[in-house]
C-alpha atoms as a PDB file:
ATOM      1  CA  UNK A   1     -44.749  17.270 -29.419  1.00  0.00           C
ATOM      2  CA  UNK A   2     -44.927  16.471 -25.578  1.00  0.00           C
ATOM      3  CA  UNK A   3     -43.670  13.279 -24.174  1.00  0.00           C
ATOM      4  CA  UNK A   4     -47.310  13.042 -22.961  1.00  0.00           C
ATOM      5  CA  UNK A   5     -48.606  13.073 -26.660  1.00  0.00           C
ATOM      6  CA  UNK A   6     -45.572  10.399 -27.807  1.00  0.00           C
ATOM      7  CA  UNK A   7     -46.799   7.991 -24.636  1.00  0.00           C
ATOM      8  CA  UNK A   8     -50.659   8.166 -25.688  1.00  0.00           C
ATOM      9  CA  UNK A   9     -49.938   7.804 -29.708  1.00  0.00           C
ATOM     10  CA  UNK A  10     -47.864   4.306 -28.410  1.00  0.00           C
ATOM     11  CA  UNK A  11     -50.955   3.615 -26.569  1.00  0.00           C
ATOM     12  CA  UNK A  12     -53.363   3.970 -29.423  1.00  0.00           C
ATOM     13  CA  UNK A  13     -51.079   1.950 -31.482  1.00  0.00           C
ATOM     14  CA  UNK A  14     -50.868  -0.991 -29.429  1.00  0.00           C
ATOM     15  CA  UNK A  15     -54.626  -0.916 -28.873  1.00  0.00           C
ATOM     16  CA  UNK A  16     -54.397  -1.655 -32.796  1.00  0.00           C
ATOM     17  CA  UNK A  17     -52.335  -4.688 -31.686  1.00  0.00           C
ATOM     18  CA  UNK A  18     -48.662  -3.216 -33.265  1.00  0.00           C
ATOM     19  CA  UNK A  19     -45.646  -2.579 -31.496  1.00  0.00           C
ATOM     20  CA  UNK A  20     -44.516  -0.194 -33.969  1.00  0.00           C
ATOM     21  CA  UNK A  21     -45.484   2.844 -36.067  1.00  0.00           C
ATOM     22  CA  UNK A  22     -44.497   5.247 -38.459  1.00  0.00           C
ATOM     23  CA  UNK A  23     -45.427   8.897 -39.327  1.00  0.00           C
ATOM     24  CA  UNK A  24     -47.460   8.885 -42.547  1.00  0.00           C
ATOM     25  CA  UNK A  25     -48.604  11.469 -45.278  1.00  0.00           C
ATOM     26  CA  UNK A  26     -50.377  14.254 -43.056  1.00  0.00           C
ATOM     27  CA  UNK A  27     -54.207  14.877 -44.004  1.00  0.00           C
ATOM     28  CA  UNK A  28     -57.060  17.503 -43.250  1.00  0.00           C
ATOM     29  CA  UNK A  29     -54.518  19.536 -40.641  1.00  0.00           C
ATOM     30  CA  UNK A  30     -53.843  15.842 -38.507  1.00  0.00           C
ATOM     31  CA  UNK A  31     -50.431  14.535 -37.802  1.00  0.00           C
ATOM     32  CA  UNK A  32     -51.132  10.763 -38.898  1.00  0.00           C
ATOM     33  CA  UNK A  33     -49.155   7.561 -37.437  1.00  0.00           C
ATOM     34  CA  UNK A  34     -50.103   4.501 -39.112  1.00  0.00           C
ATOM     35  CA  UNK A  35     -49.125   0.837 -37.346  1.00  0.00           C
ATOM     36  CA  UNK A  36     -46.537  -1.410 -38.314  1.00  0.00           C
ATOM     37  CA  UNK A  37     -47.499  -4.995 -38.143  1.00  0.00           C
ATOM     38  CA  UNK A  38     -44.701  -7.614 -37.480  1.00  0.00           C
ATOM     39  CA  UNK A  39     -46.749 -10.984 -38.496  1.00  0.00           C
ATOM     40  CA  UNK A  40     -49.574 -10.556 -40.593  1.00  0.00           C
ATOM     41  CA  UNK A  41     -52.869  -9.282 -39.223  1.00  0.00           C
ATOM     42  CA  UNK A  42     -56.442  -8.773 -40.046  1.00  0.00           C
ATOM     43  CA  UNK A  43     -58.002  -5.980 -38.444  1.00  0.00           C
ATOM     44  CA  UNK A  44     -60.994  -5.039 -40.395  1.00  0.00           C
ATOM     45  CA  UNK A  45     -60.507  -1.057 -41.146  1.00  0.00           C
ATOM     46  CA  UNK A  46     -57.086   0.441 -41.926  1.00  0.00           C
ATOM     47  CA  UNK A  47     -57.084   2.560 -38.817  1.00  0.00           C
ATOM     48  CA  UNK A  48     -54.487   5.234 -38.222  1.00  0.00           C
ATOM     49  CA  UNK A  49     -53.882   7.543 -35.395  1.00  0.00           C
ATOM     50  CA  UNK A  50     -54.645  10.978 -35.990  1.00  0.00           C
ATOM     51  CA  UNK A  51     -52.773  13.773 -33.799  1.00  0.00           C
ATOM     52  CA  UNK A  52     -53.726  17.592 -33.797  1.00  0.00           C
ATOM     53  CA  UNK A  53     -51.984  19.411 -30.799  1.00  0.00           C
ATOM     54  CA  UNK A  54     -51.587  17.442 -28.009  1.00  0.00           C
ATOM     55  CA  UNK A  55     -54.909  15.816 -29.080  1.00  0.00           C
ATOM     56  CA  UNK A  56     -54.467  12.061 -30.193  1.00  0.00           C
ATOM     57  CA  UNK A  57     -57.234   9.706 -31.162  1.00  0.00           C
ATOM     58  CA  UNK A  58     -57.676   6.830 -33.484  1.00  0.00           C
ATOM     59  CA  UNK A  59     -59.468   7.528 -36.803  1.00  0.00           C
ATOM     60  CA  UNK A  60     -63.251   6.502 -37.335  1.00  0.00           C
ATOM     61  CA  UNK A  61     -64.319   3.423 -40.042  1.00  0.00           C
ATOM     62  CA  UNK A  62     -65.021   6.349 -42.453  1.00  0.00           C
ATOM     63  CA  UNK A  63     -62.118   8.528 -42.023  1.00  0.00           C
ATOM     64  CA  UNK A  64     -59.672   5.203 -41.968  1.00  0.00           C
ATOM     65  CA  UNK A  65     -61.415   4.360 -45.741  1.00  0.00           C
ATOM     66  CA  UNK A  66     -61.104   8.051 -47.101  1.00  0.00           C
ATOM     67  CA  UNK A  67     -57.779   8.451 -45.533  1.00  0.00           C
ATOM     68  CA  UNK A  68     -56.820   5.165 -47.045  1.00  0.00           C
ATOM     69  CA  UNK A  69     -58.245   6.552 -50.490  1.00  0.00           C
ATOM     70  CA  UNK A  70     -55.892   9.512 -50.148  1.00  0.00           C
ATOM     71  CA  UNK A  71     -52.807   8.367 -49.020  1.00  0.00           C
ATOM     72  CA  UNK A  72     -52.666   5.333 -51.748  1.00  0.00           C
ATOM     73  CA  UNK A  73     -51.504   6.575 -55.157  1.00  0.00           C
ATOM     74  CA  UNK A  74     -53.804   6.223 -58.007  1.00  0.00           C
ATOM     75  CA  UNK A  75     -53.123   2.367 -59.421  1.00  0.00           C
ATOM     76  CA  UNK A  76     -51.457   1.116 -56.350  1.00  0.00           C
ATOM     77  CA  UNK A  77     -54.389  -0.233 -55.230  1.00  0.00           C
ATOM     78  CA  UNK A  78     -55.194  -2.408 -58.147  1.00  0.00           C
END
């Protein structure tokens, strides 16, 4: 990973108003970095940011819900 593609996925997780992140479960061929909140925070869809190559952008509402659906294990959501 270029230093280029480390700067923009900090970018793209402070647009989702974190100061952290932390490399998740990886899904369809993406790299995915979800945010780490510090104080609580309601920010309608669980967005992650997806990385494939040097390519980084933040999921879409639908890919955030299905991604959501496949990263949580089955009962963990009840």
């Amino acid at each position: 990973m270029t230093d280029e593609t480390t700067k923009n996925i900090k970018l793209a997780i402070r647009a989702l108003g974190a100061n952290r992140y932390k490399k998740a479960k990886p899904w369809k061929g993406y790299e995915v970095y979800e945010p780490v909140y510090t104080e609580f925070a309601f920010r309608g869809h669980p967005y992650v940011v997806l990385v494939k190559g040097d390519r980084v952008r933040l999921s879409t509402p639908e890919e955030s819900i299905e991604y959501l659906g496949f990263s949580t294990p089955p009962g963990e959501d009840d």
